[in-house]
N, C-alpha and C. Protein backbone atom coordinates (compact mmCIF):
# COMPACT_ATOMS: atom_id res chain seq x y z
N UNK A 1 0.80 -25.27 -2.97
CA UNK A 1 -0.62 -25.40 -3.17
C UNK A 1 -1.24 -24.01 -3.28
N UNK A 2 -2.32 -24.08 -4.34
CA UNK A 2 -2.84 -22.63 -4.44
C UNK A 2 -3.81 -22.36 -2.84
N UNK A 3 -4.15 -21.31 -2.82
CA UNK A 3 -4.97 -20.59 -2.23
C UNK A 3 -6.37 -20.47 -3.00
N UNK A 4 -7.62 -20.44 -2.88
CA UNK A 4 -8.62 -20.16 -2.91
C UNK A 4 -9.29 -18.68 -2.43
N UNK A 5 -9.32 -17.47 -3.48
CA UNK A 5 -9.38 -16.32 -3.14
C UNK A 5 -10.74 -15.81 -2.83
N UNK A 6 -10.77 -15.52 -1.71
CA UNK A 6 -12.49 -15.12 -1.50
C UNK A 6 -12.28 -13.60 -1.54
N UNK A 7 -13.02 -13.39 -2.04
CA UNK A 7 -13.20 -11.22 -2.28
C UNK A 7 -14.73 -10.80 -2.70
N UNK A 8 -15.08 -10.29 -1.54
CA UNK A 8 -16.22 -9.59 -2.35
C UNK A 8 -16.52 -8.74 -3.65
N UNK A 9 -16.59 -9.29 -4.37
CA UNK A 9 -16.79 -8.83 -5.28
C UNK A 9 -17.12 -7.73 -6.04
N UNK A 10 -18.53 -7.88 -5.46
CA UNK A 10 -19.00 -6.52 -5.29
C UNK A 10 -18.32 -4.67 -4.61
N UNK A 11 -17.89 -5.48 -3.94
CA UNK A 11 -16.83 -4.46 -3.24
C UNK A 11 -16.19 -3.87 -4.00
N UNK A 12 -15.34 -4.98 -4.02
CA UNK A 12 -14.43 -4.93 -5.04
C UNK A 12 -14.53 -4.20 -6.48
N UNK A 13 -14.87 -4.63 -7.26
CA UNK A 13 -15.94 -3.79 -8.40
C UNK A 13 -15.93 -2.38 -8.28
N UNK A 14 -16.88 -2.47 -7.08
CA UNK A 14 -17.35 -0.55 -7.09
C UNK A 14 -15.79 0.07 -7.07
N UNK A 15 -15.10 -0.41 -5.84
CA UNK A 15 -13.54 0.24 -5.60
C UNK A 15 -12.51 0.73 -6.71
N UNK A 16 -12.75 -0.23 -7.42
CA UNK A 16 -12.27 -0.19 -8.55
C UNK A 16 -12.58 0.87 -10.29
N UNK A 17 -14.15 0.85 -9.83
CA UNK A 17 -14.43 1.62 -10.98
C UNK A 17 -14.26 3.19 -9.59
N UNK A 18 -14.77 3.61 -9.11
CA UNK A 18 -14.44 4.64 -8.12
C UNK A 18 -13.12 5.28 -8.11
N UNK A 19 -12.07 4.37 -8.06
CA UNK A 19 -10.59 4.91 -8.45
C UNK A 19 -10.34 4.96 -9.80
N UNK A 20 -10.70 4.10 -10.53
CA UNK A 20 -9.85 4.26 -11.84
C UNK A 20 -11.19 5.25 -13.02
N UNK A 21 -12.46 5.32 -12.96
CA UNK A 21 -13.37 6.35 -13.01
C UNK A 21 -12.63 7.85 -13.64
N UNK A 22 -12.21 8.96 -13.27
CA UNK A 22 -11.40 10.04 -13.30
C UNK A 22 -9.97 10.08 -12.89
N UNK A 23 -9.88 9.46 -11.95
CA UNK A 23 -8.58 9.66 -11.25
C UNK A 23 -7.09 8.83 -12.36
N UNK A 24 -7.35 8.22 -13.19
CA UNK A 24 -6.87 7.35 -13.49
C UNK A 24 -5.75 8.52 -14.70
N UNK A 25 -7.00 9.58 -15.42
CA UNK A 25 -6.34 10.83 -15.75
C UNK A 25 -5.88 12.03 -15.21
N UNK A 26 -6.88 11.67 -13.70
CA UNK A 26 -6.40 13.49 -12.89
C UNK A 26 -5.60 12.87 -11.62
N UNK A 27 -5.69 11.94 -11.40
CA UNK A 27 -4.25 11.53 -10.45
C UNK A 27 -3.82 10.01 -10.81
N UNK A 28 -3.03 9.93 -11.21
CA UNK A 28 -1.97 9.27 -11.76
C UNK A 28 -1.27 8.40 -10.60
N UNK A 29 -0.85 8.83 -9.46
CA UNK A 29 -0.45 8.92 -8.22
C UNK A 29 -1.43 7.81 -7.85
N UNK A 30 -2.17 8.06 -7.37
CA UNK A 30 -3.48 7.78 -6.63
C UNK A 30 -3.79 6.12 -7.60
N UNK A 31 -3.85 6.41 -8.70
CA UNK A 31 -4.36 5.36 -9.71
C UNK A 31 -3.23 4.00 -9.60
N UNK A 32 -2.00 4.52 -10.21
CA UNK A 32 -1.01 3.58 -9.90
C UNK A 32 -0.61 3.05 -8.00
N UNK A 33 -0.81 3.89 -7.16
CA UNK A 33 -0.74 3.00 -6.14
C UNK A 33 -1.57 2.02 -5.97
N UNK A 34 -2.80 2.39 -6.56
CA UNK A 34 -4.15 1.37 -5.65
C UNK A 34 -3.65 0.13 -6.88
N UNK A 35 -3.14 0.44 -8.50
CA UNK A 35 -2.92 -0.72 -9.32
C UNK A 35 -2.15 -2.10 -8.52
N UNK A 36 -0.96 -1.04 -7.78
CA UNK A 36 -0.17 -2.02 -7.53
C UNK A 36 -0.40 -2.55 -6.46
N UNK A 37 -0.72 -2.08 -5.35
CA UNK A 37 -1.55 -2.45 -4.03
C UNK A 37 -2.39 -3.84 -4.24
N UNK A 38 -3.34 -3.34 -5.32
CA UNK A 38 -3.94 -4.91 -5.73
C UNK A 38 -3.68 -6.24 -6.29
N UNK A 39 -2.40 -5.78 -7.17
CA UNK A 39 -1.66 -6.92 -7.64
C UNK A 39 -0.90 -7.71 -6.93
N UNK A 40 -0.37 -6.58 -5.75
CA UNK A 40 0.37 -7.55 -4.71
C UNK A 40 -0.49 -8.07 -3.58
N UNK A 41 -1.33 -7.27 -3.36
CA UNK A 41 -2.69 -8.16 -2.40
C UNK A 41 -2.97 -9.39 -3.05
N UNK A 42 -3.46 -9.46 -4.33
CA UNK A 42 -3.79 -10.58 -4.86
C UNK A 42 -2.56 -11.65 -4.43
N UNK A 43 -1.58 -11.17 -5.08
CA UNK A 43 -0.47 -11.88 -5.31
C UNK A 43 0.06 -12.32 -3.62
N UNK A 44 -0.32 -11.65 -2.73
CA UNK A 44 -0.31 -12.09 -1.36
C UNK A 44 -0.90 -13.41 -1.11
N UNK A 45 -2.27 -13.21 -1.39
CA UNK A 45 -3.11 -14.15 -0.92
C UNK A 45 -2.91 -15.56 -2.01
N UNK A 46 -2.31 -15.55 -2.96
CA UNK A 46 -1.84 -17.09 -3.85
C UNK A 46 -0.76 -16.94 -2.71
N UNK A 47 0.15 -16.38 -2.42
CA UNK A 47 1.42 -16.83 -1.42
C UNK A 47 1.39 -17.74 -0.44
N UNK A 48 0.39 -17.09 0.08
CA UNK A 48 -0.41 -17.49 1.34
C UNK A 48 0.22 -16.92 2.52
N UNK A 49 0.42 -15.47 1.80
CA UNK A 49 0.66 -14.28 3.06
C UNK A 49 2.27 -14.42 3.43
N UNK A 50 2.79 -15.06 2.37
CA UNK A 50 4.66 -15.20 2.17
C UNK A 50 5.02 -13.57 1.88
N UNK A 51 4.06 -12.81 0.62
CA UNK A 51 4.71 -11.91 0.30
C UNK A 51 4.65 -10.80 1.38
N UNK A 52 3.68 -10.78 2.00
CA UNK A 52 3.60 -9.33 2.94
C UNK A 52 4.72 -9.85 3.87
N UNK A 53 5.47 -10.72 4.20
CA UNK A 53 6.47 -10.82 5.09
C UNK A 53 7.77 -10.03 4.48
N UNK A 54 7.91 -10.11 2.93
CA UNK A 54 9.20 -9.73 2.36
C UNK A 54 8.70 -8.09 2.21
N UNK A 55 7.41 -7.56 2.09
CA UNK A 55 7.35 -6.79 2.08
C UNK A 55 6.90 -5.45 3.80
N UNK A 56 6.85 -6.42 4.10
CA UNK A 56 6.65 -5.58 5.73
C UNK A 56 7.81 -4.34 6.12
N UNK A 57 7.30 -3.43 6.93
CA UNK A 57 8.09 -2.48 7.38
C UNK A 57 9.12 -3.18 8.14
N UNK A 58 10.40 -2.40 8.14
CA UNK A 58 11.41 -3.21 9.19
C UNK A 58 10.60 -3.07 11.09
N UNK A 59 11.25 -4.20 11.49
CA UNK A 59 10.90 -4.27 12.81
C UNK A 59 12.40 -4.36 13.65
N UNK A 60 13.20 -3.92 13.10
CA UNK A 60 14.41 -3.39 14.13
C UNK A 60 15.07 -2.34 13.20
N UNK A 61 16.42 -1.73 13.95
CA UNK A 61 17.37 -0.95 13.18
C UNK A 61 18.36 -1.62 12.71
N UNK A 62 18.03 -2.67 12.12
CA UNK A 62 19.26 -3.41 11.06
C UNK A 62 19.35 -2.68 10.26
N UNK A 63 20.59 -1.64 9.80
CA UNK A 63 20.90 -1.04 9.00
C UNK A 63 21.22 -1.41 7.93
N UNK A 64 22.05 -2.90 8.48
CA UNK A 64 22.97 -3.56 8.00
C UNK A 64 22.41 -4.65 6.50
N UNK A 65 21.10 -4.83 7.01
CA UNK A 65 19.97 -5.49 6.30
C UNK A 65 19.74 -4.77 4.91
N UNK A 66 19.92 -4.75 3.52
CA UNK A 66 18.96 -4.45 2.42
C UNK A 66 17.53 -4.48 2.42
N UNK A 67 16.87 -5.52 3.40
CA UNK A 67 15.53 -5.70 3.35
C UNK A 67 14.56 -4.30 4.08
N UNK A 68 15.58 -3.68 5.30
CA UNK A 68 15.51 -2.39 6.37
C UNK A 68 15.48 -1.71 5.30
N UNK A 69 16.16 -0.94 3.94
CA UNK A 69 16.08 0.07 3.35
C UNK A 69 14.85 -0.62 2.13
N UNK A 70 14.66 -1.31 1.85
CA UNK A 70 13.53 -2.10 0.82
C UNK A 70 12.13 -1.68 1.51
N UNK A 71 12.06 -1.88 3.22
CA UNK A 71 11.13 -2.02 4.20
C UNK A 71 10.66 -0.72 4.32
N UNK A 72 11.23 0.19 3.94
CA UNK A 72 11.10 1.95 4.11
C UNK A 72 10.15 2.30 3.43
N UNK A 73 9.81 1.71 2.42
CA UNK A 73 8.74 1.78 1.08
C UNK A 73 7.75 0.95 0.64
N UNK A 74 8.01 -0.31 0.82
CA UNK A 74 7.93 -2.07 0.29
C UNK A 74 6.11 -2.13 1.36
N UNK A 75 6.44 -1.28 2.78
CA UNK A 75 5.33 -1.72 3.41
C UNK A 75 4.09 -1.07 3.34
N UNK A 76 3.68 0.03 2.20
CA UNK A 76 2.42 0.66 1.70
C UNK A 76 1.89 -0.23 0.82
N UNK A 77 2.24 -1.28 0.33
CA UNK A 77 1.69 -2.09 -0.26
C UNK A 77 1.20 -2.86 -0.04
N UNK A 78 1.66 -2.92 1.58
CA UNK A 78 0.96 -4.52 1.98
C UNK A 78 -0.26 -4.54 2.38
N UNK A 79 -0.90 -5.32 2.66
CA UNK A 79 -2.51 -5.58 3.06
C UNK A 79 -2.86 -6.81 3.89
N UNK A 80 -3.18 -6.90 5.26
CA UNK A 80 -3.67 -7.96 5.64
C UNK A 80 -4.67 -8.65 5.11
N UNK A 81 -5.72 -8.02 4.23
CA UNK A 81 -6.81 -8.84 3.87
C UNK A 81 -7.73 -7.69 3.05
N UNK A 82 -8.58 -8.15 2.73
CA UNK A 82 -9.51 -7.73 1.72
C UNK A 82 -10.07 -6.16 2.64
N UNK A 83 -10.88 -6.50 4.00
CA UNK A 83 -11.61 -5.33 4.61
C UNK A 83 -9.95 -4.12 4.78
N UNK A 84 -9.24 -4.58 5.25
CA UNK A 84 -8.03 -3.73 5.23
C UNK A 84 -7.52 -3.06 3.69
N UNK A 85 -7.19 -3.67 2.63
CA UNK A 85 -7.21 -3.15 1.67
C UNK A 85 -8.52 -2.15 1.26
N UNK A 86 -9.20 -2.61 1.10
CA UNK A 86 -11.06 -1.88 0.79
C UNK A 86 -11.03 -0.78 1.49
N UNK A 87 -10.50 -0.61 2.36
CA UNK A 87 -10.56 0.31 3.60
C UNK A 87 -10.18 1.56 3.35
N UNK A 88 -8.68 0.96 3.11
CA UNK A 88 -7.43 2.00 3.08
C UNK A 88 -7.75 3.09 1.54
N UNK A 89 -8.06 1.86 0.59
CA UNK A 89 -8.04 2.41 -0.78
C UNK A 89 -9.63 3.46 -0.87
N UNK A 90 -10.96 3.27 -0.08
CA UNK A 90 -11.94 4.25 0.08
C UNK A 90 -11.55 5.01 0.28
N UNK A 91 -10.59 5.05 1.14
CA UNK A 91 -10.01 6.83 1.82
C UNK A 91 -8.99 7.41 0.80
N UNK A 92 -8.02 6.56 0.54
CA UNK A 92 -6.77 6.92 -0.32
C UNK A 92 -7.75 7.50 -1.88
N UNK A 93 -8.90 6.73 -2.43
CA UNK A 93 -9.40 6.77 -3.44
C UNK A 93 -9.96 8.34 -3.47
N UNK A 94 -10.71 8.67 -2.48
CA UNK A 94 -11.21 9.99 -2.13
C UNK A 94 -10.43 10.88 -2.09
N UNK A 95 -9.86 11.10 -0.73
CA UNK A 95 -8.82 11.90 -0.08
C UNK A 95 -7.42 11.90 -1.06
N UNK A 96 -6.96 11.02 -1.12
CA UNK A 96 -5.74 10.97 -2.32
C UNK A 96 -5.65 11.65 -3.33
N UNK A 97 -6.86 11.45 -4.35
CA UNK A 97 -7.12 11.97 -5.07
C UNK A 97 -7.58 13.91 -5.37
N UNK A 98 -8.27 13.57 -4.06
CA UNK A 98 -8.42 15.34 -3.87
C UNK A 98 -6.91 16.16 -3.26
N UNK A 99 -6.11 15.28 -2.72
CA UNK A 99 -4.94 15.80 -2.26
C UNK A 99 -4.03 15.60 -3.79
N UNK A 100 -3.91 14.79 -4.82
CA UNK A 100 -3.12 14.90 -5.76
C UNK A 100 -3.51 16.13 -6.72
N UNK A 101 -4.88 16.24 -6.95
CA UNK A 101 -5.52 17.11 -8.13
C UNK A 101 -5.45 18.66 -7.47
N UNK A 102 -5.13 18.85 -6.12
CA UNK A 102 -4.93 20.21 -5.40
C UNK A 102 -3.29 20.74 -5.28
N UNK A 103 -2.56 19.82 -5.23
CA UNK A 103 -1.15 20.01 -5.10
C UNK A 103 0.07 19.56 -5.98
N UNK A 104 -0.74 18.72 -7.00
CA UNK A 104 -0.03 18.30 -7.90
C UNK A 104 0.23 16.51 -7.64
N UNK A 105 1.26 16.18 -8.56
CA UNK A 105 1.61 14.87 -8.40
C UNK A 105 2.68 14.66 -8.14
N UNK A 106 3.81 15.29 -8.23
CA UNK A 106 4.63 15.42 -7.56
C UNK A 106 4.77 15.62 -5.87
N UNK A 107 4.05 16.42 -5.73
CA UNK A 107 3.68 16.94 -3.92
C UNK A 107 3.15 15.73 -3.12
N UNK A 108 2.61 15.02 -4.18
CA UNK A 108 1.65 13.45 -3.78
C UNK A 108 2.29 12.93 -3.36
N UNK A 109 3.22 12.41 -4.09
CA UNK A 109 4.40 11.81 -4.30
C UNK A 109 5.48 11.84 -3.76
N UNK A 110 5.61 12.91 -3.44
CA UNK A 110 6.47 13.26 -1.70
C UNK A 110 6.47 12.65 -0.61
N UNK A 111 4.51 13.56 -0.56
CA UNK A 111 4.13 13.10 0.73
C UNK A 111 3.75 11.28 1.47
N UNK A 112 3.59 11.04 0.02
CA UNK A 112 3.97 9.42 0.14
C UNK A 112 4.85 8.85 0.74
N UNK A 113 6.09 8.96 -0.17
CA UNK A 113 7.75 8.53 0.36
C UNK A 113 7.93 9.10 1.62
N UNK A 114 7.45 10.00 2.26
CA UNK A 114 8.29 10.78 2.98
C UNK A 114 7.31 10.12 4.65
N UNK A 115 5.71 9.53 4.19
CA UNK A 115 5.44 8.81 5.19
C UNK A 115 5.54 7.96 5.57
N UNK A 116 5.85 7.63 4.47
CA UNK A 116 6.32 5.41 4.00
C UNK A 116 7.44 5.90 5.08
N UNK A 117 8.48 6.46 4.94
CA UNK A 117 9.58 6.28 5.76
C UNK A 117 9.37 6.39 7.09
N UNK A 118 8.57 7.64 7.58
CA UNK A 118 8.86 7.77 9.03
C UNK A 118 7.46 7.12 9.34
N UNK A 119 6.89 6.32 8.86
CA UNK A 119 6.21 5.51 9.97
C UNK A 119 7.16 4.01 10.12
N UNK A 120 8.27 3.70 8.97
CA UNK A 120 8.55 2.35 8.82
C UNK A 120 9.76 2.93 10.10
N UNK A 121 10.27 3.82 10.12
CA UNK A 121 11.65 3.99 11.14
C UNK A 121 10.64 4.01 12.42
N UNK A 122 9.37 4.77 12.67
CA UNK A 122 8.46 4.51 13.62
C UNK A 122 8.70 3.49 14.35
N UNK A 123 8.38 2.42 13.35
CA UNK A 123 7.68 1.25 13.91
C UNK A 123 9.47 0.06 14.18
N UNK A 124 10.17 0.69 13.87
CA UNK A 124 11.54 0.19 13.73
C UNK A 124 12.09 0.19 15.13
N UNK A 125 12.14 1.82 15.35
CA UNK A 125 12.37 2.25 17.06
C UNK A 125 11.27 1.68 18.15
N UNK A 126 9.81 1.49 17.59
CA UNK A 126 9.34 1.56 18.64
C UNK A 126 9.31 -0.26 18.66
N UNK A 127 9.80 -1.11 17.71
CA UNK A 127 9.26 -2.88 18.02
C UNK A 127 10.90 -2.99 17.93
N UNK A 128 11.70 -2.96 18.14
CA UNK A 128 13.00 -3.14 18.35
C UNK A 128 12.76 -3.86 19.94
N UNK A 129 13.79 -4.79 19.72
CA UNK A 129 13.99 -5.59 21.27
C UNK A 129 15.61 -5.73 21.08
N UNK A 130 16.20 -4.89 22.29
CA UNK A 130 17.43 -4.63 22.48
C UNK A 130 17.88 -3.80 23.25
């Protein structure tokens, strides 16, 4: 059964022209995360919150797991909900952007992967029961 998507709209809207506005040519980075962020938010909420489970950070050190090395990356995308997405992407939209157009897109792009990981091993060590 579908889901019924409530989103402010308005919100929504501004967020949207705000990121994709300049940034869309002077950070690239910045532009394509928030693209995909939203497609899978959307695409969350038809799930009915199935996908942020496949995409969540790991919550133990199953090494052994494909989903643990998927989980290293997979969980910057996720979004509990609309004020959480809106949230993240004001700051990322701003700040992101002034951090891609100062250091490049590559450097962005680093610093991305390289947080995606150690907050997902973070949260790996610290919700582990064992």
């Amino acid at each position: 059964m579908f889901k019924i998507i409530t989103v402010p709209i308005g919100w929504l809207t501004s967020l949207i022209k705000l990121i994709l506005s300049k940034s869309a040519y002077t950070a690239p980075i910045t532009t394509t995360f928030f693209l995909i962020s939203l497609v899978l938010t959307i695409a969350n909420f038809i799930s009915g919150g199935t996908l942020n489970s496949l995409l969540s950070a790991p919550s133990s050190l199953n090494v052994i797991s494909p989903f643990f090395y998927t989980g290293l990356f997979t969980h910057i995308f996720a979004h509990s909900g609309w004020n959480h997405f809106m949230g993240n992407f004001l700051f990322i939209g701003v700040v992101g952007t002034l951090i891609e157009r100062s250091y490049g897109s590559g450097k962005y792009l680093l610093l991305i992967l390289v947080t995606s990981v150690v907050t997902a091993l973070a949260n790996a060590i610290l919700s582990s029961h064992g």
